[in-house]
Protein backbone atom coordinates (compact mmCIF):
# COMPACT_ATOMS: atom_id res chain seq x y z
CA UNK A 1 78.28 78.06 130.88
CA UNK A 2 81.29 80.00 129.87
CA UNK A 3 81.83 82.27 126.94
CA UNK A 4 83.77 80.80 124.08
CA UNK A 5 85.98 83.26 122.80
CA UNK A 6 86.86 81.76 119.27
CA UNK A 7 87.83 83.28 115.80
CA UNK A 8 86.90 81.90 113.05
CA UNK A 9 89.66 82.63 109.51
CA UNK A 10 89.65 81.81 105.87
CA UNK A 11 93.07 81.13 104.54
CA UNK A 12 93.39 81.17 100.61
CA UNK A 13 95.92 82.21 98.17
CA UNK A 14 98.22 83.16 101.15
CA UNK A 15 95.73 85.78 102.54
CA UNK A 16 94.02 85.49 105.71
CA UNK A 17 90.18 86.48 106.14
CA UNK A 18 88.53 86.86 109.69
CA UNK A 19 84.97 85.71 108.75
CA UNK A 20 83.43 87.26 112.05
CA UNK A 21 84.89 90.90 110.12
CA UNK A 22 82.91 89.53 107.08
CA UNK A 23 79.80 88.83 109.27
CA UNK A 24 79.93 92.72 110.86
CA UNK A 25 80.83 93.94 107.62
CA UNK A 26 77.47 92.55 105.94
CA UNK A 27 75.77 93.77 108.95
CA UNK A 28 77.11 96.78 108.83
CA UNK A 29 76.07 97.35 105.01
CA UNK A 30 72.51 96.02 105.53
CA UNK A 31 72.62 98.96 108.31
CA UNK A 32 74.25 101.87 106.11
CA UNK A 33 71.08 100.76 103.19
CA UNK A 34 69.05 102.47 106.28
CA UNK A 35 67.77 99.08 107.24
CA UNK A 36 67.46 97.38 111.23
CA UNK A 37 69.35 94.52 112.30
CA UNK A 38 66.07 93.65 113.66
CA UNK A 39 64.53 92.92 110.35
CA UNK A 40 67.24 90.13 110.16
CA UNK A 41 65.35 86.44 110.32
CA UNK A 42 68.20 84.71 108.30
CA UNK A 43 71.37 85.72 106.90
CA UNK A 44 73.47 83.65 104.33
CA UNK A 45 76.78 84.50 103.56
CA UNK A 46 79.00 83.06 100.56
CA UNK A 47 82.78 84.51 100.61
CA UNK A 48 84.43 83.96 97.55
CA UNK A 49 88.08 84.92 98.04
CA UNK A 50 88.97 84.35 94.03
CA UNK A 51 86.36 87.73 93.77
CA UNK A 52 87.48 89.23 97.11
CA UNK A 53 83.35 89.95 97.60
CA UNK A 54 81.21 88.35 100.18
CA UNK A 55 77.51 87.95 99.12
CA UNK A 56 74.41 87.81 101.41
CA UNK A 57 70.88 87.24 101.09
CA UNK A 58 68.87 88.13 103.90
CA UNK A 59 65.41 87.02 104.57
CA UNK A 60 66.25 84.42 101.52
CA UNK A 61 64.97 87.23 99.09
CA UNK A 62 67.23 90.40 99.46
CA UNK A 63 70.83 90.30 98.21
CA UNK A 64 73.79 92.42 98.68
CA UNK A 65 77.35 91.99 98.24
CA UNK A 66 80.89 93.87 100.26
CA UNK A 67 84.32 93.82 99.74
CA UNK A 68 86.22 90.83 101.68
């Protein structure tokens, strides 16, 4: 099968948000803590445009939070 290139956006307030950017951006601060991508099991994200953050839990106990 075929890779799917796709994109996935958030439009609000007449702004546009590329929520894979929002995924490597929580990745990317979970790395900068000193942490591996490895220790990953599950990742939620919440964006909440009104706040320009995005907050994550990982592992459904640690939380974090980035600029959108």
């Amino acid at each position: 099968m075929a890779k799917i290139n796709q994109q996935m956006v958030l439009q609000f307030d007449g702004q546009e948000f590329d929520l894979g950017a929002v995924e490597a951006n929580v990745k990317k601060d979970w790395k900068d803590a000193g942490r591996k991508l490895t220790e990953i099991q599950t990742l939620d994200i919440y964006v909440k445009p009104q706040e320009a953050k995005v907050y994550y839990v990982v592992n459904k106990e640690v939380e974090g939070k980035v600029d959108l």
